[in-house]
C-alpha atoms as a PDB file:
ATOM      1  CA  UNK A   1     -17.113  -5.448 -11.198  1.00  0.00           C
ATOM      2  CA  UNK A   2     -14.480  -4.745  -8.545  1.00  0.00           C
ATOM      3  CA  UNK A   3     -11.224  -5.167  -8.966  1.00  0.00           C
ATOM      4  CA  UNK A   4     -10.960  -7.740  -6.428  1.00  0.00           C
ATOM      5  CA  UNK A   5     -13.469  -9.638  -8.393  1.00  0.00           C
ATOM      6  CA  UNK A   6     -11.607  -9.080 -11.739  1.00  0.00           C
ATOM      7  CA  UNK A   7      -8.527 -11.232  -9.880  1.00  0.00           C
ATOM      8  CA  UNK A   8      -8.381 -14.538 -10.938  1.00  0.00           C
ATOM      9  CA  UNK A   9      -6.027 -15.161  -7.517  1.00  0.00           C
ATOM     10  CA  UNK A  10      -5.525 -14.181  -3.924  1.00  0.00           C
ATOM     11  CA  UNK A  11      -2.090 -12.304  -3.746  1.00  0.00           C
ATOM     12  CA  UNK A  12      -2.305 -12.881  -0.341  1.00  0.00           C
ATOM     13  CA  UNK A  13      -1.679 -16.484  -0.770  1.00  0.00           C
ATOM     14  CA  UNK A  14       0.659 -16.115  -3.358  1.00  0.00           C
ATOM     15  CA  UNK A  15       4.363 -17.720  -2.378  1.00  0.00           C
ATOM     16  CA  UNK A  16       6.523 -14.704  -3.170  1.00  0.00           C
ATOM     17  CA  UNK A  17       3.969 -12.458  -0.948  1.00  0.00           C
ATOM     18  CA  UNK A  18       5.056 -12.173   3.029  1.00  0.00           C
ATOM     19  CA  UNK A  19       2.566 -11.777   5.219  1.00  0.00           C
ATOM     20  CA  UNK A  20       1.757  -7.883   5.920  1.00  0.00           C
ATOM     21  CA  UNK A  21      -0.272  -6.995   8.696  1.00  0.00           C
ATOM     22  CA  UNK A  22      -1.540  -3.348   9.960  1.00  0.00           C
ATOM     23  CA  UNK A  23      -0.126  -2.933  13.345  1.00  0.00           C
ATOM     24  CA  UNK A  24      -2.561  -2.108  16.817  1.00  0.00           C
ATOM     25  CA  UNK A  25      -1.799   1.187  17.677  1.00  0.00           C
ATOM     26  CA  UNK A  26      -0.308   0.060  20.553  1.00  0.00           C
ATOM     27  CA  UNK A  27       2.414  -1.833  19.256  1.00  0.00           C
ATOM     28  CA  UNK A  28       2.879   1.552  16.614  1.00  0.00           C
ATOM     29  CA  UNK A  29       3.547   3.131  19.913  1.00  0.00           C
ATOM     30  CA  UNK A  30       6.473   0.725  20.893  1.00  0.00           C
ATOM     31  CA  UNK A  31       8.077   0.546  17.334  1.00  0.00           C
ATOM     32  CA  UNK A  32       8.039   4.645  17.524  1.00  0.00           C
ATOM     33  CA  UNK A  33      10.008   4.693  20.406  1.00  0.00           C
ATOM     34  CA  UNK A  34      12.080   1.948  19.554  1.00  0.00           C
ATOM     35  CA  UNK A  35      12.749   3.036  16.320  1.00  0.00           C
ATOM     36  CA  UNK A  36      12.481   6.667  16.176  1.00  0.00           C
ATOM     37  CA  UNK A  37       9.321   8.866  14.343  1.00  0.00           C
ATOM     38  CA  UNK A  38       7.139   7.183  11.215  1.00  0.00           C
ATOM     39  CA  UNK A  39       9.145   9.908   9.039  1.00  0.00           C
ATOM     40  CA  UNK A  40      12.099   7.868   8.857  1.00  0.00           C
ATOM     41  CA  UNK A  41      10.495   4.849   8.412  1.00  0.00           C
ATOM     42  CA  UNK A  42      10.589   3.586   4.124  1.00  0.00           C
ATOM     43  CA  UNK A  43       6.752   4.021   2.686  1.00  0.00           C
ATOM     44  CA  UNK A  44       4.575   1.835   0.780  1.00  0.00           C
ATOM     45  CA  UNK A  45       2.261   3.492  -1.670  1.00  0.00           C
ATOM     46  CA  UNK A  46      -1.293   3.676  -0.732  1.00  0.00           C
ATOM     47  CA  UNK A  47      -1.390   2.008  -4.530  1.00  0.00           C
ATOM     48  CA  UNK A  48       0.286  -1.151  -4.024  1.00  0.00           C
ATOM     49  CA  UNK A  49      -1.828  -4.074  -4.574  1.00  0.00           C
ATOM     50  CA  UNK A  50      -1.429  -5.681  -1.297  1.00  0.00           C
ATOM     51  CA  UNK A  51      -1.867  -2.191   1.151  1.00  0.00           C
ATOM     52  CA  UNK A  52      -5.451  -2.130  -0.616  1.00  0.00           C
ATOM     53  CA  UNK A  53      -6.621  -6.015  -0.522  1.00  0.00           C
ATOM     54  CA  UNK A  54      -5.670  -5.510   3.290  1.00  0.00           C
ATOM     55  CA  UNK A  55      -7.721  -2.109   3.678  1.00  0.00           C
ATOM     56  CA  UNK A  56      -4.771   0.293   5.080  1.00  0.00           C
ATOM     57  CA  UNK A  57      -5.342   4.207   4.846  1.00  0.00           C
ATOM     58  CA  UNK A  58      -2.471   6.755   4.666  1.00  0.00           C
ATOM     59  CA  UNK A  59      -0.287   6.816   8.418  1.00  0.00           C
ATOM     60  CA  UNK A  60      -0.807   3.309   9.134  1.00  0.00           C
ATOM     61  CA  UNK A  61       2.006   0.964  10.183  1.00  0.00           C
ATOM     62  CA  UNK A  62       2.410  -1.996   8.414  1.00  0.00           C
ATOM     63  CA  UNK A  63       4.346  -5.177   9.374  1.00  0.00           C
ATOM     64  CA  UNK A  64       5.970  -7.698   6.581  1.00  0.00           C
ATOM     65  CA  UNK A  65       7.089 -10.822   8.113  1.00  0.00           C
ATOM     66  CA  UNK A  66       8.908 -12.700   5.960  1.00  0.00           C
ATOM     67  CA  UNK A  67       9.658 -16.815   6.508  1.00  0.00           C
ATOM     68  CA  UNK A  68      13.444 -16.314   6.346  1.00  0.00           C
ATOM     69  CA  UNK A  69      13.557 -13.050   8.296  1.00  0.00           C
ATOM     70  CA  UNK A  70      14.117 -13.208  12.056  1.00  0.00           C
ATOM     71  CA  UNK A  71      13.176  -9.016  12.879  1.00  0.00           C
ATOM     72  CA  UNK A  72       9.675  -7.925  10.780  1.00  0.00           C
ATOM     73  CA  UNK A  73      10.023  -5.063   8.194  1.00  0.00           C
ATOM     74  CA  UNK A  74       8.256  -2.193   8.377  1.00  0.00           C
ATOM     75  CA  UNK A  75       6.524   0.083   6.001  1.00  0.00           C
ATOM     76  CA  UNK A  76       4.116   3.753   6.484  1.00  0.00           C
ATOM     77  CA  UNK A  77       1.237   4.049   4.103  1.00  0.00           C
ATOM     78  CA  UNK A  78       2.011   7.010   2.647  1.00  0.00           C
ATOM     79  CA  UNK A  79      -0.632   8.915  -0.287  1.00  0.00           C
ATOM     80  CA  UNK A  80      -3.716  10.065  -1.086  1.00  0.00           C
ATOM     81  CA  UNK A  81      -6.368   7.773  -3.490  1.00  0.00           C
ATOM     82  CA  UNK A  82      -7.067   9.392  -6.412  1.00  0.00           C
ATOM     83  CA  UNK A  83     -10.549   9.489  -7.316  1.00  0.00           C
ATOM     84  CA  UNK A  84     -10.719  10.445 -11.412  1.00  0.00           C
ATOM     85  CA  UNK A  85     -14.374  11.581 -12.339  1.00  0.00           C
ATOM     86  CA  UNK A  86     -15.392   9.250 -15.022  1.00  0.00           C
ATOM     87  CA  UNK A  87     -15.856  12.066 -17.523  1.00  0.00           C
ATOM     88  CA  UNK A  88     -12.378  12.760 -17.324  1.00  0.00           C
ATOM     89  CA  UNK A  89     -11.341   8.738 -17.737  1.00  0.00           C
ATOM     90  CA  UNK A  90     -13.700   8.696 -20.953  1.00  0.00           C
ATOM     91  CA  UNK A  91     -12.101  12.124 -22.142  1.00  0.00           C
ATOM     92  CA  UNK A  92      -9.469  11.497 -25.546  1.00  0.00           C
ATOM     93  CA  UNK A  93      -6.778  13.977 -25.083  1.00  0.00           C
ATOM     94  CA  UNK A  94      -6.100  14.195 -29.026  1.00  0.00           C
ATOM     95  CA  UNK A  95      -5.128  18.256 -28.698  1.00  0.00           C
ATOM     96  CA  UNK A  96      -2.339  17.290 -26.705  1.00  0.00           C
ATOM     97  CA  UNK A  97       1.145  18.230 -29.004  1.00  0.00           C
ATOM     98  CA  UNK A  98       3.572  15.667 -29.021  1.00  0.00           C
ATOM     99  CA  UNK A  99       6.200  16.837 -30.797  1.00  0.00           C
ATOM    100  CA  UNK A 100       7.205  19.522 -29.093  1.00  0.00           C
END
């Protein structure tokens, strides 16, 4: 069962979620040179609930448009998934020393 399955709700309908929409390269284009390169731009991890549910990949732009917000915010996916082998999920680290 996928995690979208396990969900007993669509965050995306949610009333404290804005909308967030990946941006058409085009219009990636006009915020660059409007706003200056992506690498100044705040990130959203590639983690965050709502970048996966709407499918973005590392680099792409995304828009939040919030209801009381006149300009859009926007956010770069920014990471790498991490894909754990399930051996290692199922491993029990018990020769690990806490104390120090």
């Amino acid at each position: 069962m996928s995690k979208k399955e396990e969900r007993r709700f669509d965050l995306m309908k949610h009333k404290l979620v804005p909308k967030h929409v990946i941006v058409s390269e085009k219009e990636k284009e006009e915020v660059i040179k409007k706003y200056g390169p992506l690498k100044y731009f705040p990130k959203i991890s590639i983690k965050d609930p709502i970048v996966q549910e709407i499918g973005a990949k590392p680099g792409d732009l995304i828009r939040i448009e919030r209801p009381d917000s006149i300009v859009p915010f926007y956010r770069v996916v920014e990471g790498v998934p991490i894909m754990i082998p399930r051996a290692a999920k199922e491993e029990k680290f018990s020769d690990i020393d806490v104390e120090g």
